[in-house]
C-alpha atoms as a PDB file:
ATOM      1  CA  UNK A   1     272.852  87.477 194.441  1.00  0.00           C
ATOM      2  CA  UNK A   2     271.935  83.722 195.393  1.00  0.00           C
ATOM      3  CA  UNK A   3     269.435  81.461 193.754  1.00  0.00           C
ATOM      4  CA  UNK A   4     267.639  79.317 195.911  1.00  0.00           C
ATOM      5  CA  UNK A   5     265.206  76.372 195.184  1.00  0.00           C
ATOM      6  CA  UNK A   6     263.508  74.321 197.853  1.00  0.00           C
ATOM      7  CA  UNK A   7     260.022  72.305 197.885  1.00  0.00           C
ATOM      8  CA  UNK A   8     258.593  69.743 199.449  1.00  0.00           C
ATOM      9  CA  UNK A   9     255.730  67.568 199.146  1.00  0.00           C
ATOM     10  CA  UNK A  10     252.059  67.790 200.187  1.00  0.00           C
ATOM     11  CA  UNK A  11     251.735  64.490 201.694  1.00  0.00           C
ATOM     12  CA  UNK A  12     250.540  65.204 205.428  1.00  0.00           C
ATOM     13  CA  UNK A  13     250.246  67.458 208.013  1.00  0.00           C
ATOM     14  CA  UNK A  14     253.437  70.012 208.419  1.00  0.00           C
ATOM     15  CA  UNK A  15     255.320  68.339 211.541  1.00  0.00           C
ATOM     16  CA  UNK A  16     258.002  69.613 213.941  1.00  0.00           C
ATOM     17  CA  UNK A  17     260.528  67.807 212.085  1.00  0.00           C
ATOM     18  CA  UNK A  18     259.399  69.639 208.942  1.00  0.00           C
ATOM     19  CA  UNK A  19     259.969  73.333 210.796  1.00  0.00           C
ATOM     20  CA  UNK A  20     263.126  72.214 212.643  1.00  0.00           C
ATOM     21  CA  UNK A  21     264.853  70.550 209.592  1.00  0.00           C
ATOM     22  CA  UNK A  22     263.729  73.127 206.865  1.00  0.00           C
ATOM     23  CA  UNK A  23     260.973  75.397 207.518  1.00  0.00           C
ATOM     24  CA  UNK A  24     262.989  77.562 209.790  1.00  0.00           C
ATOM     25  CA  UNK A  25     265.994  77.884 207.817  1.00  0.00           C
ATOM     26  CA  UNK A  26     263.400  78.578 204.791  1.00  0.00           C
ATOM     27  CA  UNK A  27     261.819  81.720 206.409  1.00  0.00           C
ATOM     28  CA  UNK A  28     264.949  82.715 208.302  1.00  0.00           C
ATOM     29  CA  UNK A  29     266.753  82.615 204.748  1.00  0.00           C
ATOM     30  CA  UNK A  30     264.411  83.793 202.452  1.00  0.00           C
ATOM     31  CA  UNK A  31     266.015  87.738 202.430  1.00  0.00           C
ATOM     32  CA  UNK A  32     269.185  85.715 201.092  1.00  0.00           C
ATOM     33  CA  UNK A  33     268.388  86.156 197.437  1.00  0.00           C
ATOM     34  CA  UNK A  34     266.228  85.667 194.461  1.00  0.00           C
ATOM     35  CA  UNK A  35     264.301  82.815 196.854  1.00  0.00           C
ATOM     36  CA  UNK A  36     261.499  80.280 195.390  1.00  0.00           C
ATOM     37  CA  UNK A  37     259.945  77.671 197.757  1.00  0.00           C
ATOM     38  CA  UNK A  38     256.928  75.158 196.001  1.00  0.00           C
ATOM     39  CA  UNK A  39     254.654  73.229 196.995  1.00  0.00           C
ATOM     40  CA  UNK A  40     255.315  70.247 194.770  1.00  0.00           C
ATOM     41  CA  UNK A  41     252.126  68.407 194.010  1.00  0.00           C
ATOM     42  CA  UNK A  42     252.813  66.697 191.180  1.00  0.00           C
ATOM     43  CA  UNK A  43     255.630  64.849 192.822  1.00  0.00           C
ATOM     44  CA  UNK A  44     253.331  63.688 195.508  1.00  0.00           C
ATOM     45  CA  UNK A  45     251.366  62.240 193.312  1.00  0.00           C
ATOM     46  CA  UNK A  46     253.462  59.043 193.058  1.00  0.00           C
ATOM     47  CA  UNK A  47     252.292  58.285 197.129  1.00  0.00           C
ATOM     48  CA  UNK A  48     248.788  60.572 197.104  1.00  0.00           C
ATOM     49  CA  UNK A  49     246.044  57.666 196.764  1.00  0.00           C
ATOM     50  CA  UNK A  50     243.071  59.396 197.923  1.00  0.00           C
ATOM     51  CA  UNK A  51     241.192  61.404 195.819  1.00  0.00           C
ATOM     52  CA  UNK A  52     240.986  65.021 196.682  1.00  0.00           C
ATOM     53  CA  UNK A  53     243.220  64.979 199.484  1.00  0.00           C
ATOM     54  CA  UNK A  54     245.999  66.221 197.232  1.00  0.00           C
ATOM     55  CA  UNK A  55     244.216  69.361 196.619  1.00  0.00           C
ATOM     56  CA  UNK A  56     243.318  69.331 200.207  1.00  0.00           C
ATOM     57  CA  UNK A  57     246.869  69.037 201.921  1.00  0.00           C
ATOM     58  CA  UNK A  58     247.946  71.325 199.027  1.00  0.00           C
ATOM     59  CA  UNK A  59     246.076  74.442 200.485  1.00  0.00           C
ATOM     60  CA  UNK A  60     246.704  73.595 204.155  1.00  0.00           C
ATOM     61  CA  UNK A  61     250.333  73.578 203.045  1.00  0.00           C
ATOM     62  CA  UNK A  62     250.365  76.989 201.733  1.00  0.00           C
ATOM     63  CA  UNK A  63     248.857  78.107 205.161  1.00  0.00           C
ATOM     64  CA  UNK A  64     251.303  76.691 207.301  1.00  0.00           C
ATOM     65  CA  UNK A  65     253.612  78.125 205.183  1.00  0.00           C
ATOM     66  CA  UNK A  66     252.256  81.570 204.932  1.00  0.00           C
ATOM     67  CA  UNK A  67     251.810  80.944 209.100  1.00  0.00           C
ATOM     68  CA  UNK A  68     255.799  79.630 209.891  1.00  0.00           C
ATOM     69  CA  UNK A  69     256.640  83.297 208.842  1.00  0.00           C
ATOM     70  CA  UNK A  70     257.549  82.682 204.586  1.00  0.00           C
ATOM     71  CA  UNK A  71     256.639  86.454 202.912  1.00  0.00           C
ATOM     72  CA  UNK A  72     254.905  86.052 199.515  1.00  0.00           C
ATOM     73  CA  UNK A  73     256.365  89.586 199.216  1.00  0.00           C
ATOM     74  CA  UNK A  74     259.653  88.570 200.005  1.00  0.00           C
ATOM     75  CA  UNK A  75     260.090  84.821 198.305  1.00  0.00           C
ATOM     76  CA  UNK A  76     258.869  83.502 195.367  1.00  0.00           C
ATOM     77  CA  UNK A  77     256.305  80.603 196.610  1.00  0.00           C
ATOM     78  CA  UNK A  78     253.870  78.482 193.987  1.00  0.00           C
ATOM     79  CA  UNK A  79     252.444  75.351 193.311  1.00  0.00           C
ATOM     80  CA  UNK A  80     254.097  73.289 191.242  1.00  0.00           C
ATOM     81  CA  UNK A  81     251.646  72.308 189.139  1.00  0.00           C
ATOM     82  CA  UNK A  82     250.285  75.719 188.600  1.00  0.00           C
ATOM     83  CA  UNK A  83     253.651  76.236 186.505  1.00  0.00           C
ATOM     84  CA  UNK A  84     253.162  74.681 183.165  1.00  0.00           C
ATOM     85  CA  UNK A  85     256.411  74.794 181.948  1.00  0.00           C
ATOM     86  CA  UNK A  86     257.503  72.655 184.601  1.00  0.00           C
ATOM     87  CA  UNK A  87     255.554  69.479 183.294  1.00  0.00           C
ATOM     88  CA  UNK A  88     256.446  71.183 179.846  1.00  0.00           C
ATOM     89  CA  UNK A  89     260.583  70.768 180.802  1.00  0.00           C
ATOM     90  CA  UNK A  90     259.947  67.793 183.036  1.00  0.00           C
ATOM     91  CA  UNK A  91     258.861  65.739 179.647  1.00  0.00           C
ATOM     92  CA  UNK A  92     262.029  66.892 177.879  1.00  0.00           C
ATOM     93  CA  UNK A  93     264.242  65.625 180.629  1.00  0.00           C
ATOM     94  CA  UNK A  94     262.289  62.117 180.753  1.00  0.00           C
ATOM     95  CA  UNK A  95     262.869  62.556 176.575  1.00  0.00           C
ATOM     96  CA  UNK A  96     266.656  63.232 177.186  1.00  0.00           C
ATOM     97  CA  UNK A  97     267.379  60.611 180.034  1.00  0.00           C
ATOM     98  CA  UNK A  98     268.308  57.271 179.921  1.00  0.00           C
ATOM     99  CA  UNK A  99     266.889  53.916 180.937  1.00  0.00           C
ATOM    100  CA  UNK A 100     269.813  53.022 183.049  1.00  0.00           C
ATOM    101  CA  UNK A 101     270.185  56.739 185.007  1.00  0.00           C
ATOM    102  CA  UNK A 102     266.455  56.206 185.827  1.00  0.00           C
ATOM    103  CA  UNK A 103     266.925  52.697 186.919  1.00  0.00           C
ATOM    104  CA  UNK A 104     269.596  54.116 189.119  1.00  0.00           C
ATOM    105  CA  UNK A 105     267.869  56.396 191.152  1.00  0.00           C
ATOM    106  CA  UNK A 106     267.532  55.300 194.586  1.00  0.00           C
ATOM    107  CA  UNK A 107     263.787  56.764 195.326  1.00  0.00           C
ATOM    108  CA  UNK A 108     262.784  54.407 192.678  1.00  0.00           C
ATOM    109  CA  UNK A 109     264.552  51.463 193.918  1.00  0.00           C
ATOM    110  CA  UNK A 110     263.505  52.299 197.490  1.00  0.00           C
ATOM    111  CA  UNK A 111     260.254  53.574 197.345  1.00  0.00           C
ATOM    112  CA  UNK A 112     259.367  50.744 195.000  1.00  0.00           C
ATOM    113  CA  UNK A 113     260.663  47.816 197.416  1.00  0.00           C
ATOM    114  CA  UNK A 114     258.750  49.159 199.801  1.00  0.00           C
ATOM    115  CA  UNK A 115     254.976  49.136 197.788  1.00  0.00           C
ATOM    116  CA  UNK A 116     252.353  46.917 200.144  1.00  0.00           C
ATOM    117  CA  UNK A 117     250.770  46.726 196.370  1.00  0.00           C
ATOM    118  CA  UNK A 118     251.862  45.072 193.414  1.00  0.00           C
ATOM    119  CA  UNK A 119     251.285  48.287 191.428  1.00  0.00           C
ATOM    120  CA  UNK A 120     254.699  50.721 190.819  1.00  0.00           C
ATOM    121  CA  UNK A 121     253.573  53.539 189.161  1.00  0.00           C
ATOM    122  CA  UNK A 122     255.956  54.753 185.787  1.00  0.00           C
ATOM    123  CA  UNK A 123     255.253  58.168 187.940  1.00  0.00           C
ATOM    124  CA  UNK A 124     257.590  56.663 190.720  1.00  0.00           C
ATOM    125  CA  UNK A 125     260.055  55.815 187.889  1.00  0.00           C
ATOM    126  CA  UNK A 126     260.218  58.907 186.397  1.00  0.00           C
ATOM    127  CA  UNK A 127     259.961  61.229 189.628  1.00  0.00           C
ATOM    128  CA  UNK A 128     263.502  62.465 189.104  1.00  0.00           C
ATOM    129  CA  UNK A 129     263.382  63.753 185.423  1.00  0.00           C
ATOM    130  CA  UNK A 130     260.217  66.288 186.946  1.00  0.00           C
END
């Protein structure tokens, strides 16, 4: 039986390009397997500036989710941050990783070229290793 993992961010509003580039294939597929889909909030907090809107655009994530067709009695779905050993595993990785595969990663080097602000966050750095 197949494993699948997908997430994504809550950032904004759920857009067309959002159902037609994963949504759909994320309800369509989720009698595949053992199936997990998160809402990753702790990711977005590298870009959330705000505060509450996080918590905000978390719950009217779940919704459109829950509304696109996903089955909570079908797939797995959760907030990310509601998992505690995810933070708890994500520290081991940043514990185990290196400077230089970090300074690799292209989010980081793209993401942080791209700040308005002269403030990078070690968040943004360290995104991949959560």
């Amino acid at each position: 039986m197949a494993r699948v993992l997908s997430c994504i961010q809550p950032t904004g509003q759920v857009h067309l390009g959002n159902y037609l580039g994963a949504l759909r294939n994320w309800v369509s597929g989720q009698h595949a397997g053992d199936v997990f889909h998160g809402i990753v909030d702790l990711h977005a907090l590298t870009v959330t500036e705000t505060p509450g809107v996080l918590g905000e655009n978390t719950l009217d994530l779940a919704a459109m989710l829950f509304a696109v067709g996903l089955d909570p009695d079908v797939a797995t779905i959760f907030v990310q941050s509601h998992v505690p050993e995810h933070t708890q595993l994500g520290w081991i990785m940043e514990c185990t990783v290196s400077f230089g595969e970090l300074s690799r990663m292209t989010q980081f080097k793209d993401k942080s070229a791209k700040k308005e602000a002269d403030f990078v966050s070690a968040g943004l750095f360290t995104y991949p290793a959560l």
